[in-house]
C-alpha atoms as a PDB file:
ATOM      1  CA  UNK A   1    -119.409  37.156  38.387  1.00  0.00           C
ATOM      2  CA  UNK A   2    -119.384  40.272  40.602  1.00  0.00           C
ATOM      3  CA  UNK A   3    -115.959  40.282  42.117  1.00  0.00           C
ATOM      4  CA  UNK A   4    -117.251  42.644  45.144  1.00  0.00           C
ATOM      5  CA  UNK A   5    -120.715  40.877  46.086  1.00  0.00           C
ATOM      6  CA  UNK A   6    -121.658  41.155  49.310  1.00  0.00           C
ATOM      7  CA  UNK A   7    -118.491  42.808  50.601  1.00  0.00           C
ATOM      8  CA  UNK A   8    -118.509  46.681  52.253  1.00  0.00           C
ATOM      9  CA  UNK A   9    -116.269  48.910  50.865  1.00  0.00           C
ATOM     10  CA  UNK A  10    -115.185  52.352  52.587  1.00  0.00           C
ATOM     11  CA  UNK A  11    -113.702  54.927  49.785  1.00  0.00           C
ATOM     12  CA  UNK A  12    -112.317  58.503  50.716  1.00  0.00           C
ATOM     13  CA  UNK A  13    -112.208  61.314  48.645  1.00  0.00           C
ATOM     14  CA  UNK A  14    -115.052  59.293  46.835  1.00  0.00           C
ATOM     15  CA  UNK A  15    -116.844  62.718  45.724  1.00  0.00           C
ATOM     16  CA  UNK A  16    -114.970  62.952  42.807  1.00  0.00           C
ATOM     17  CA  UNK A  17    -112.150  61.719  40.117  1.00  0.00           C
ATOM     18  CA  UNK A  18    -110.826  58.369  40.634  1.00  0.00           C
ATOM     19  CA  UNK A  19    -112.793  57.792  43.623  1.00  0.00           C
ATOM     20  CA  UNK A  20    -115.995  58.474  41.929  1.00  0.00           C
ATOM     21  CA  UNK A  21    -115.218  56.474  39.511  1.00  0.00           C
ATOM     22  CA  UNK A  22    -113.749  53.639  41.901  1.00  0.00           C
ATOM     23  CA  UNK A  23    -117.363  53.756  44.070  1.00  0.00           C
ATOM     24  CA  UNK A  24    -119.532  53.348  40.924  1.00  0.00           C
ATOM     25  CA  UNK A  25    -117.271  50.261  39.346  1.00  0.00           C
ATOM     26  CA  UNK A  26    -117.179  48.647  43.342  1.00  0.00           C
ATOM     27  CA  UNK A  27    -121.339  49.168  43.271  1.00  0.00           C
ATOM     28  CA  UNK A  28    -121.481  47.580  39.735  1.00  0.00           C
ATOM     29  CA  UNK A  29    -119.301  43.980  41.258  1.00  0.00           C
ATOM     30  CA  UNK A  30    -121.818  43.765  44.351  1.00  0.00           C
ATOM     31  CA  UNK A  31    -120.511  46.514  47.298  1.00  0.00           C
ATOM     32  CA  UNK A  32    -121.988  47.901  49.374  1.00  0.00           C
ATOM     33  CA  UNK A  33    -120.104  51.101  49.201  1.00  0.00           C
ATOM     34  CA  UNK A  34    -119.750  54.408  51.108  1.00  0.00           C
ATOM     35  CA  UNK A  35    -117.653  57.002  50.264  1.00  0.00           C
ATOM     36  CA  UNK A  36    -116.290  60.558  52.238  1.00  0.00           C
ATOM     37  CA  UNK A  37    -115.152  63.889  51.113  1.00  0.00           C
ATOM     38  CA  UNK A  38    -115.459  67.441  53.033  1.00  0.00           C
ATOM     39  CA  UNK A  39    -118.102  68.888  50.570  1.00  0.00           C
ATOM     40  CA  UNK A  40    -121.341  67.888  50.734  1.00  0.00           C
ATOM     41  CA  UNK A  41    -122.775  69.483  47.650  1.00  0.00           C
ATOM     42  CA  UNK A  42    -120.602  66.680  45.782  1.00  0.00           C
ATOM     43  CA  UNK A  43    -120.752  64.456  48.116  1.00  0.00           C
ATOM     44  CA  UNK A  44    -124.798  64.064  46.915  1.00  0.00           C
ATOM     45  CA  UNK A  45    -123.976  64.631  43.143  1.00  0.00           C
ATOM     46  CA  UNK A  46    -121.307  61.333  43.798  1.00  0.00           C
ATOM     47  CA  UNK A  47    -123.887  59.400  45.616  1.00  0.00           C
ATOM     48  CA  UNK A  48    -126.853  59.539  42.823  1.00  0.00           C
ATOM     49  CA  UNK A  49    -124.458  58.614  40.692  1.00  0.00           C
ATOM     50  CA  UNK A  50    -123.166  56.088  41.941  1.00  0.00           C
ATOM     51  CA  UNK A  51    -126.605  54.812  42.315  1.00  0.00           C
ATOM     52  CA  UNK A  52    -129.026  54.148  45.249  1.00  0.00           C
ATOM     53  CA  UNK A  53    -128.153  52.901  48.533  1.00  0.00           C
ATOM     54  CA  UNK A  54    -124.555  54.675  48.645  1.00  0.00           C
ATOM     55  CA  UNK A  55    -123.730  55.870  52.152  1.00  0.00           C
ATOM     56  CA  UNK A  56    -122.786  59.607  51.308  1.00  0.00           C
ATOM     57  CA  UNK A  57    -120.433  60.583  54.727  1.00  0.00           C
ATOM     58  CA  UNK A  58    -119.071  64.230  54.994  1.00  0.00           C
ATOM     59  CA  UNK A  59    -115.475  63.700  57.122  1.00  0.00           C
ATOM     60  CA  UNK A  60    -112.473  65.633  56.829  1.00  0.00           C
ATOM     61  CA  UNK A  61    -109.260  63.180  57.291  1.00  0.00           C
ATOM     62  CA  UNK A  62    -107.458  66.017  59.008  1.00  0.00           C
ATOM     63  CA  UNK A  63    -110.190  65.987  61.591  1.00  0.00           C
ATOM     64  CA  UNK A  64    -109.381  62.572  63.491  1.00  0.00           C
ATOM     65  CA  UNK A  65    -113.145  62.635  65.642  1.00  0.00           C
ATOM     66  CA  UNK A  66    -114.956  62.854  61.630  1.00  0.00           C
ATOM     67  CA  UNK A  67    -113.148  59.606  61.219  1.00  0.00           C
ATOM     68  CA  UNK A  68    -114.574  57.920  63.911  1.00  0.00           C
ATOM     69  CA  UNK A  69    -117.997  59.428  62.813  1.00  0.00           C
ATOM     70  CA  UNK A  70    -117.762  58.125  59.598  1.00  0.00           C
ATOM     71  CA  UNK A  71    -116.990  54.521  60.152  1.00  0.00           C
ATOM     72  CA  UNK A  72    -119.554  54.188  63.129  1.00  0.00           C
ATOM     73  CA  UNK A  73    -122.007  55.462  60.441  1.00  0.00           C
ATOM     74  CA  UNK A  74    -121.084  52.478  58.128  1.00  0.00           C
ATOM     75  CA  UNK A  75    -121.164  50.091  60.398  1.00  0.00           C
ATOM     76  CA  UNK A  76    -124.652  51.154  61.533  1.00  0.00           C
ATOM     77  CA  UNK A  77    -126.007  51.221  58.159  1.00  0.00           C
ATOM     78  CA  UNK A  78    -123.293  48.384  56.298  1.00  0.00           C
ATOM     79  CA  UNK A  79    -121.185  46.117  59.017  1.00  0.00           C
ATOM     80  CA  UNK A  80    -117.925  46.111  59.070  1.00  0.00           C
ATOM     81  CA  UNK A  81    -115.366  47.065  56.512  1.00  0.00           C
ATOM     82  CA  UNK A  82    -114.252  44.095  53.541  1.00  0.00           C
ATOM     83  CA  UNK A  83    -112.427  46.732  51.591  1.00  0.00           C
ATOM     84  CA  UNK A  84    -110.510  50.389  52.451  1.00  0.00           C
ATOM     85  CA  UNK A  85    -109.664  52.685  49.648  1.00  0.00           C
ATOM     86  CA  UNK A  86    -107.479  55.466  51.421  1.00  0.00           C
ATOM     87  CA  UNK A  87    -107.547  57.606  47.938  1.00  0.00           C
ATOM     88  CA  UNK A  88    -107.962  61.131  50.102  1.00  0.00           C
ATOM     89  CA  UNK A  89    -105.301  63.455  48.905  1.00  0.00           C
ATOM     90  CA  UNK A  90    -104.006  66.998  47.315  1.00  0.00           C
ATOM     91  CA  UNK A  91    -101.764  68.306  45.268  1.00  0.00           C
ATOM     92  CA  UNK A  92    -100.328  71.703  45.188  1.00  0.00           C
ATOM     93  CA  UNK A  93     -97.053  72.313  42.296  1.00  0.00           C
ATOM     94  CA  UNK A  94     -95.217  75.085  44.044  1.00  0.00           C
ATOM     95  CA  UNK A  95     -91.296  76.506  44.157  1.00  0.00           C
ATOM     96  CA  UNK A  96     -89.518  75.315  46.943  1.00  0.00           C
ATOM     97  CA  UNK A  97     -88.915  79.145  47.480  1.00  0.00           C
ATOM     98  CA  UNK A  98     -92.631  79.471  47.891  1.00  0.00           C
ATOM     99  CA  UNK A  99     -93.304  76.893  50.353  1.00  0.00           C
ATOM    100  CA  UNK A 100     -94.875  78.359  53.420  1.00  0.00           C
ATOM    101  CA  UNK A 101     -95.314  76.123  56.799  1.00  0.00           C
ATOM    102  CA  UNK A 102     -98.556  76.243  56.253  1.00  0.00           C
ATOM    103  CA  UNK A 103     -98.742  74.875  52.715  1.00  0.00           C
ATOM    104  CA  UNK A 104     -96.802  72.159  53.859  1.00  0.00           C
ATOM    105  CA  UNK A 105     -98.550  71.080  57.290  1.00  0.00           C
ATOM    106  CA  UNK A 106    -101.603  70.947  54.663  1.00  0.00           C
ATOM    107  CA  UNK A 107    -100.361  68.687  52.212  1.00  0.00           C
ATOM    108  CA  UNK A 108     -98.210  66.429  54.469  1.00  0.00           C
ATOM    109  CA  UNK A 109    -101.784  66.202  57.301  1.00  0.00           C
ATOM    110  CA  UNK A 110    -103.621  65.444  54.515  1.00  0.00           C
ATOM    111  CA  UNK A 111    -101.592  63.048  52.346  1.00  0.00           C
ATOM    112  CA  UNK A 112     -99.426  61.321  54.953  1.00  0.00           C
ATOM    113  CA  UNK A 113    -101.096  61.722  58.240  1.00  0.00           C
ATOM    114  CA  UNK A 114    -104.466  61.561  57.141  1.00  0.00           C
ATOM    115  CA  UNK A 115    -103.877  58.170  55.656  1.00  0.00           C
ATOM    116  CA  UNK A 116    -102.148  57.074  58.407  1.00  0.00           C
ATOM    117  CA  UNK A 117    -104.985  58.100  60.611  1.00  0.00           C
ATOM    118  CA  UNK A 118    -107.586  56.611  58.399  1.00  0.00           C
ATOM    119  CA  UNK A 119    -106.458  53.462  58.746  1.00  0.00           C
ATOM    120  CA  UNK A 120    -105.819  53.084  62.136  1.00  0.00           C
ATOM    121  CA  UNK A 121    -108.984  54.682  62.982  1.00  0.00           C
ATOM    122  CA  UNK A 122    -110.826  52.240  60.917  1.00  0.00           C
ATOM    123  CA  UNK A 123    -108.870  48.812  62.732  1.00  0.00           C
ATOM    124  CA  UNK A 124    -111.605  48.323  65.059  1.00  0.00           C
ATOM    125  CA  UNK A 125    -114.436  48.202  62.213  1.00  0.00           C
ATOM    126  CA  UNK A 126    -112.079  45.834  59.924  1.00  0.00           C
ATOM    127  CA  UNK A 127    -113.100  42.420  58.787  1.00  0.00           C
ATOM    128  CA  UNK A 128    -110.370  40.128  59.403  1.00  0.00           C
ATOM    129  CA  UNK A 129    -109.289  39.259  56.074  1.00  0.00           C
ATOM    130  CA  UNK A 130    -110.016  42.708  54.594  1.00  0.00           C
ATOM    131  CA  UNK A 131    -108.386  44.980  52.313  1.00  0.00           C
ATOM    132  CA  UNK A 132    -106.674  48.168  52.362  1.00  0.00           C
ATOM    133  CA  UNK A 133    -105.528  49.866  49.208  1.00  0.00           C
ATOM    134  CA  UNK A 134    -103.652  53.362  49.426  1.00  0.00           C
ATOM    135  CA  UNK A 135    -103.992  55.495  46.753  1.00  0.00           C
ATOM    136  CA  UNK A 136    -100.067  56.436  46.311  1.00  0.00           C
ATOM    137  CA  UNK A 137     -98.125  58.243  43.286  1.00  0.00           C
ATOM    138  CA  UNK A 138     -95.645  57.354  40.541  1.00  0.00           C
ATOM    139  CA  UNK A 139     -93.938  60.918  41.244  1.00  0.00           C
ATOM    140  CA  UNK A 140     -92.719  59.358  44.790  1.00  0.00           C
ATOM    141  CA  UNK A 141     -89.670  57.522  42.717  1.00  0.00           C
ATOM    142  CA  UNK A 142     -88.969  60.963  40.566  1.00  0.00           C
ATOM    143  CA  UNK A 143     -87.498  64.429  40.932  1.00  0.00           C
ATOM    144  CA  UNK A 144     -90.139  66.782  39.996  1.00  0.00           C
ATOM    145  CA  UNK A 145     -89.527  70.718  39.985  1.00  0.00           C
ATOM    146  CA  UNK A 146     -92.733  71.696  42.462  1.00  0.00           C
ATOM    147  CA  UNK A 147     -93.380  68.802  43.555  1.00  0.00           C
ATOM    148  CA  UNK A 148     -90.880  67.886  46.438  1.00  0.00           C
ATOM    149  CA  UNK A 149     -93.504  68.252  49.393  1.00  0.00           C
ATOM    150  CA  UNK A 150     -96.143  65.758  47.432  1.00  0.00           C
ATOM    151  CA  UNK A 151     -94.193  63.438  46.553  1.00  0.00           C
ATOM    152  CA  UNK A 152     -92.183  63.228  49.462  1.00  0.00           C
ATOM    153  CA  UNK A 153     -95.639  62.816  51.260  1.00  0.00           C
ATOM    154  CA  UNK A 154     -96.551  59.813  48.641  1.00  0.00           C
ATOM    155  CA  UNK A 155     -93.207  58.252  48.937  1.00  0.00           C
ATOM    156  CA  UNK A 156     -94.255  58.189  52.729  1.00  0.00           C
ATOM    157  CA  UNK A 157     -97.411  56.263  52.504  1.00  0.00           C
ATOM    158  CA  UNK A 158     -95.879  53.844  50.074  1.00  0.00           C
ATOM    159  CA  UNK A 159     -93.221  53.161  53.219  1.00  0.00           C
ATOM    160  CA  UNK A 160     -96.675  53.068  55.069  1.00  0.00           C
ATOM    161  CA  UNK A 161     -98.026  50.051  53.136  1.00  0.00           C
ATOM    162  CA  UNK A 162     -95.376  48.088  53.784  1.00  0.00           C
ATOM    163  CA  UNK A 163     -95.061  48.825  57.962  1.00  0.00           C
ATOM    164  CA  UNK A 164     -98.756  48.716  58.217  1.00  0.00           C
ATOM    165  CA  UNK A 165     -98.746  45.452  56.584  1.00  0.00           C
ATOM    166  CA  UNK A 166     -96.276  43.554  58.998  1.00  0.00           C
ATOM    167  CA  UNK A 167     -98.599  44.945  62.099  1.00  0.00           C
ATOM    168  CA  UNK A 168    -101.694  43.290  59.905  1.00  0.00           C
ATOM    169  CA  UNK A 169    -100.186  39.913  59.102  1.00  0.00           C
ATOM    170  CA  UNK A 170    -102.045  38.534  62.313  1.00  0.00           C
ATOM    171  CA  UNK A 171    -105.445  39.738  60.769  1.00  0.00           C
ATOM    172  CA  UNK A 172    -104.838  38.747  57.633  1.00  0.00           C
ATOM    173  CA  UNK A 173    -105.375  42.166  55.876  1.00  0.00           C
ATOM    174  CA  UNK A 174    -103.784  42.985  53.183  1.00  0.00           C
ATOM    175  CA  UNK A 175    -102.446  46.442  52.259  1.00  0.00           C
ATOM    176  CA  UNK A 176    -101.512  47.428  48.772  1.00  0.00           C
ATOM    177  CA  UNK A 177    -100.503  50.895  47.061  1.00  0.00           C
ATOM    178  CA  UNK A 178    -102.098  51.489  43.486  1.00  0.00           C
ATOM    179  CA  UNK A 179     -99.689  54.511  42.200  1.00  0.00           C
ATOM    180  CA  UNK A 180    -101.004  56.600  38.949  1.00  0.00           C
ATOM    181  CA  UNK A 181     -99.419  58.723  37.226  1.00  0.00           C
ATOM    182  CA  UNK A 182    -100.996  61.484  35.158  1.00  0.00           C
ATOM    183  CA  UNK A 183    -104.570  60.643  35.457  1.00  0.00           C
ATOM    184  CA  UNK A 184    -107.289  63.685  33.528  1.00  0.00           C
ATOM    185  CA  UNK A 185    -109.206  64.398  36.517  1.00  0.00           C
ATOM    186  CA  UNK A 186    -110.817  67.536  37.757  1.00  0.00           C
ATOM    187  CA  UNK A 187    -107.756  67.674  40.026  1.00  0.00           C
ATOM    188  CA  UNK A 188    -106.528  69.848  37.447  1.00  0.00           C
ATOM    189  CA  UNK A 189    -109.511  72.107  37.901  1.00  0.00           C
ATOM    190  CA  UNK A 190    -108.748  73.022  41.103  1.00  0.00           C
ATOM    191  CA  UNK A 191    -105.450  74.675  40.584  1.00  0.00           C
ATOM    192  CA  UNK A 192    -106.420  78.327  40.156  1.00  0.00           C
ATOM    193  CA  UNK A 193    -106.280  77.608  36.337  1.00  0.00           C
ATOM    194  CA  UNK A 194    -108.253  78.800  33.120  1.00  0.00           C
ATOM    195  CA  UNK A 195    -109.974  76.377  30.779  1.00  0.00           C
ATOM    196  CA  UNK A 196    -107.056  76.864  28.451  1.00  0.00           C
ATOM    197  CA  UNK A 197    -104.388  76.521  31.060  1.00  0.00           C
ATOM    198  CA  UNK A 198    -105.600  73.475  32.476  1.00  0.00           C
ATOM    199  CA  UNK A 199    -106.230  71.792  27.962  1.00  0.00           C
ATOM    200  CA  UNK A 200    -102.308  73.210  27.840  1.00  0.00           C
ATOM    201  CA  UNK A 201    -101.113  71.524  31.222  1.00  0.00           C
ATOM    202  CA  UNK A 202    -102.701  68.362  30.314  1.00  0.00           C
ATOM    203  CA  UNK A 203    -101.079  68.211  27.067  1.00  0.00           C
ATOM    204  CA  UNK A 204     -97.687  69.220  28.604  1.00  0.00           C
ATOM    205  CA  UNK A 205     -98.751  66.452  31.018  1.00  0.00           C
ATOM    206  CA  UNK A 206     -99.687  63.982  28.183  1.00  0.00           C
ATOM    207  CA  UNK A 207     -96.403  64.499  26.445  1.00  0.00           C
ATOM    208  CA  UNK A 208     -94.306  63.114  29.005  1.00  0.00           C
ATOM    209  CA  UNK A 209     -96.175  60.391  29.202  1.00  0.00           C
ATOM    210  CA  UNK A 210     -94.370  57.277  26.951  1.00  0.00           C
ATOM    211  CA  UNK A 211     -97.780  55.844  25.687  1.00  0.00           C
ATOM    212  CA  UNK A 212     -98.544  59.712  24.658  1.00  0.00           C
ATOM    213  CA  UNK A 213    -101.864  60.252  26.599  1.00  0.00           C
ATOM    214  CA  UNK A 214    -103.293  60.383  29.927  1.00  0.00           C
ATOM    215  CA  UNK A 215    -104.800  57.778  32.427  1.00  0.00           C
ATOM    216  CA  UNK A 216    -108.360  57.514  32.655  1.00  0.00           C
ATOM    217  CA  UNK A 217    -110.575  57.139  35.818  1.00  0.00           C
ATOM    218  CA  UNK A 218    -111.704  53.718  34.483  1.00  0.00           C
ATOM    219  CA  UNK A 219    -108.359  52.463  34.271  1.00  0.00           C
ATOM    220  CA  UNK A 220    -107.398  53.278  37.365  1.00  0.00           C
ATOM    221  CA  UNK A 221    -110.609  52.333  38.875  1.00  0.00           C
ATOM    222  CA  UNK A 222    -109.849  48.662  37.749  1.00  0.00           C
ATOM    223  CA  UNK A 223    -106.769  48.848  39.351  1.00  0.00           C
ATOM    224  CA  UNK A 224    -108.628  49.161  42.483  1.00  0.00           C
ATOM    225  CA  UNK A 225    -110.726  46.597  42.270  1.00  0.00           C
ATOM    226  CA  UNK A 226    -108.096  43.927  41.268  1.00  0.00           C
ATOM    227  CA  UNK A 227    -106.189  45.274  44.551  1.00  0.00           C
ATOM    228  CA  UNK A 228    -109.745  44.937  46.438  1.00  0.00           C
ATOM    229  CA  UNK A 229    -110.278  41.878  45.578  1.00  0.00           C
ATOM    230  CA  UNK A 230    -109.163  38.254  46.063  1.00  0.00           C
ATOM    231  CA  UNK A 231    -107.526  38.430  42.145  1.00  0.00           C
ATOM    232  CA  UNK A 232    -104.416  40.475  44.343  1.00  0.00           C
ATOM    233  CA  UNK A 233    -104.896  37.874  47.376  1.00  0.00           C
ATOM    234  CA  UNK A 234    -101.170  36.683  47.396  1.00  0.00           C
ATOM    235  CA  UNK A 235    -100.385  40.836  46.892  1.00  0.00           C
ATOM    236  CA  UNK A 236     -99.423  42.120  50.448  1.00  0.00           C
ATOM    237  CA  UNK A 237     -97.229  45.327  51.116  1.00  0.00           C
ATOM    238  CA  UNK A 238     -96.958  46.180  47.105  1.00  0.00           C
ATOM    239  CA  UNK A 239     -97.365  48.582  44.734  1.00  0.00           C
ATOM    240  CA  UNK A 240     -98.718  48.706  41.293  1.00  0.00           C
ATOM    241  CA  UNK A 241     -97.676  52.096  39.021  1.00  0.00           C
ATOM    242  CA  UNK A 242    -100.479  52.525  36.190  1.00  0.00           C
ATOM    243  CA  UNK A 243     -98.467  55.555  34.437  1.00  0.00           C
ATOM    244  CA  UNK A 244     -98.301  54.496  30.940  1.00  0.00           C
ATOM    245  CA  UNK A 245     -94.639  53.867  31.211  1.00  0.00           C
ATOM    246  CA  UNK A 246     -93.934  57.006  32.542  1.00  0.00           C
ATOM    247  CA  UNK A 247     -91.196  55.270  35.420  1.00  0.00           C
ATOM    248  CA  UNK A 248     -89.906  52.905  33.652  1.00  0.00           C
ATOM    249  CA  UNK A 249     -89.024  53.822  29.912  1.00  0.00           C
END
């Protein structure tokens, strides 16, 4: 039974990594699914393979007016919106020393405010009933060396989810958190890294990890769709932490 059929999901940062991954599974249970990211040479590599009749939307959550764009552009093509993955998101490891203003308006507009924007920019094309799942972080509950303007930003939208959900109650939509914790993804990539930096930073990463290996994209991408869908219906303002253990043991 397709756990999705019929319904329109909405996935940013859907280019790549878990989003890819997320848009592909939601296509396989019966969405209709369009997905955003700011480059548009991935954005077409994500959309064939996902498969055909993915709504490929360049927007850039910083940039409030390519929000609008974007969700006028599903509803032309889609309806409205069953089912909101806010997954759009960075991460930058750097010494507090380090931290320029800059770095941190980027992080914090991107992580914090851009999911804040994204969802209120997308209330007017929201089924009534729909769901919202925010991709958070299980670094928001630690104290990471390099890390104190991400996860400060996570630990913010996971205060989000909860706030967001008491002005929703009336609507009926649900809004959930889905917090990973190391996940391989070409994330890692995209830190200035060589190919042996980024195998050694992975195991590092891996090591810390109680269950001794990584998160995959399909895990986490079934995460997602048990938040998306009606098996999480009684699930409102919450937060589930797929981190092999790393939080708790």
């Amino acid at each position: 039974m397709e756990k999705l059929k019929n319904k329109v999901a909405v996935i940013t940062g859907g280019n790549s990594g878990i989003g890819l991954e997320t848009a592909a599974l939601f296509t396989r249970e019966g969405a209709k699914v369009a997905i955003t990211g700011r480059d548009t040479g991935t954005l077409k590599q994500a959309a064939e393979k996902i498969g055909e009749g993915t709504l490929a939307i360049q927007a850039d959550i910083r940039n409030l007016a390519t929000l609008d764009s974007a969700y006028q552009q599903v509803k032309n093509s889609f309806g409205n919106i069953d089912v909101l993955i806010v997954n759009a998101g960075i991460f930058k490891g750097i010494p507090l020393a380090d931290y320029t203003e800059e770095l941190f308006d980027e992080i914090s507009d991107i992580n914090f405010k851009g999911t804040f924007f994204t969802i209120q920019k997308a209330l007017p094309y929201l089924n009534d009933g729909a769901s919202i799942v925010i991709t958070g972080s299980a670094a928001s509950e630690a104290g990471l060396e390099g890390a104190s303007a991400y996860s400060a930003s996570k630990a913010a939208v996971r205060s989000l989810a909860r706030n967001i959900s008491a002005d929703l109650l009336a609507r009926r939509i649900r809004v959930n958190v889905l917090s990973p914790g190391h996940v391989e993804t070409p994330i890692h990539e995209r830190l200035g890294l060589s190919d042996e930096q980024v195998k050694e930073l992975r195991a590092n990463l891996a090591n810390t990890v109680p269950v001794k290996r990584g998160g995959t994209v399909e895990e986490m991408a079934n995460g997602y769709l048990f938040l998306a869908s009606q098996d999480s219906s009684f699930m409102v303002g919450a937060e589930v932490v797929m981190d092999g253990g790393w939080q708790q043991l």
